[in-house]
Protein backbone atom coordinates (compact mmCIF):
# COMPACT_ATOMS: atom_id res chain seq x y z
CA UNK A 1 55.43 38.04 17.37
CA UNK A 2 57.63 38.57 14.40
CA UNK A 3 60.21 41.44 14.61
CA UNK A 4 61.71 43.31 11.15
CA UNK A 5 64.55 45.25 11.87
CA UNK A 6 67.44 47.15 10.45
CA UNK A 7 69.03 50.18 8.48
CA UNK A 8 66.02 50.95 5.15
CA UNK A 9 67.34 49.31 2.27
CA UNK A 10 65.49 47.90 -0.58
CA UNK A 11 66.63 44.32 1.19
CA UNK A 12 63.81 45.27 4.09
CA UNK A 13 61.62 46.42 2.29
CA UNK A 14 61.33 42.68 0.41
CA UNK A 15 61.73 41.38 3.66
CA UNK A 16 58.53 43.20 5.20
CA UNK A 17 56.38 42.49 2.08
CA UNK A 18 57.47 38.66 1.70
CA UNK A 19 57.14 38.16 6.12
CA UNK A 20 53.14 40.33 5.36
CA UNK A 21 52.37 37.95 2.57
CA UNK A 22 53.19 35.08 4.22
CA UNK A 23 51.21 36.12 7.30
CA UNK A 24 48.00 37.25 5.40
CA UNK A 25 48.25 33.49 3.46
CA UNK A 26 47.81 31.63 6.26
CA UNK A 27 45.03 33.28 7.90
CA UNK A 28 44.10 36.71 6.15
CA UNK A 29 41.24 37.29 8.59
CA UNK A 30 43.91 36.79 11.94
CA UNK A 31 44.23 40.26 13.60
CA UNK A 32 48.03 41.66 12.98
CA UNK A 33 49.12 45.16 13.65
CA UNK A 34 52.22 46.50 11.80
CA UNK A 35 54.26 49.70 14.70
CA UNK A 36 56.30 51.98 13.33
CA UNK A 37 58.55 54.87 14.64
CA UNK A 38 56.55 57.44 12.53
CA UNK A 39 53.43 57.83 10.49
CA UNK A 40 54.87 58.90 7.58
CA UNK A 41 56.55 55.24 7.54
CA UNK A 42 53.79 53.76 9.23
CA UNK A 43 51.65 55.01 5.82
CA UNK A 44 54.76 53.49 3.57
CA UNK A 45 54.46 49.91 5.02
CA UNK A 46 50.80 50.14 4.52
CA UNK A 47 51.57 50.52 1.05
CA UNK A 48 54.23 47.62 0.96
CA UNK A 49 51.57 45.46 2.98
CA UNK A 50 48.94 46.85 -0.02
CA UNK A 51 51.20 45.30 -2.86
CA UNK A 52 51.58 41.74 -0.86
CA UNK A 53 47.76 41.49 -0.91
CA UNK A 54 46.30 41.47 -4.17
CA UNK A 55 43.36 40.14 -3.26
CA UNK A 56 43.02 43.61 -1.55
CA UNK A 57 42.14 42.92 2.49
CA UNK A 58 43.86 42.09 5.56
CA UNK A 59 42.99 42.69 8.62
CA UNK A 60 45.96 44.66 9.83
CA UNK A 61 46.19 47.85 11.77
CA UNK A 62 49.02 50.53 11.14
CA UNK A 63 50.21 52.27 14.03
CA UNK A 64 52.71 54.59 14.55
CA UNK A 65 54.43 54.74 18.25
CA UNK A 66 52.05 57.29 19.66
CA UNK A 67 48.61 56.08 17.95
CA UNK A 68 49.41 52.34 19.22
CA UNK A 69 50.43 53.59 22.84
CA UNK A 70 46.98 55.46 22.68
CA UNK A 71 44.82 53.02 21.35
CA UNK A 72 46.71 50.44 24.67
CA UNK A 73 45.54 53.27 27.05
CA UNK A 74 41.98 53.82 25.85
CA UNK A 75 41.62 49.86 25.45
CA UNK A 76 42.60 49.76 29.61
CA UNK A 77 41.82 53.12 30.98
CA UNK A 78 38.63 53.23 33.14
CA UNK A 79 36.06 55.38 31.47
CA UNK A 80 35.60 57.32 34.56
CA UNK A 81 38.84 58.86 33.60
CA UNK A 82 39.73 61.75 31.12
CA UNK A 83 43.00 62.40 29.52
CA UNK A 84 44.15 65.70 27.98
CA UNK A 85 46.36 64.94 25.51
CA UNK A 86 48.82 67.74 24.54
């Protein structure tokens, strides 16, 4: 696991898009999921990740904090179970 961090600057940015291009050359089938703190930035890497591609597909999933907790319960949960999410 690979793990981006620090204050937004242009500087990350590049960083993100060079570390998402370098990823998708290797493999660009290999499952990866990008987490971030919000969707609304979760939605701007996606188009960062877009502009490292140009060959247009990756398999990558975006998640923000809550959609990637969810998607780890529901892949775990027994179905027996229900959960009312508020």
């Amino acid at each position: 696991m690979d793990l981006v961090t620090g204050p937004f600057r242009p500087a990350l940015e590049n960083a993100f898009r060079d570390l998402f291009a370098r990823l998708r050359r290797a493999d660009p089938l290999a499952p990866l999921a990008v987490i971030a703190p919000s969707q609304r930035l979760a939605d701007h890497l996606k188009t960062l990740a877009l502009a490292a591609v140009p060959e247009g597909f990756a398999a990558v999933r975006f998640h923000n904090l809550f959609s990637f907790a969810r998607e780890l319960y529901d892949e775990t949960v027994d179905p027996a179970f229900t959960l009312l999410p508020d």
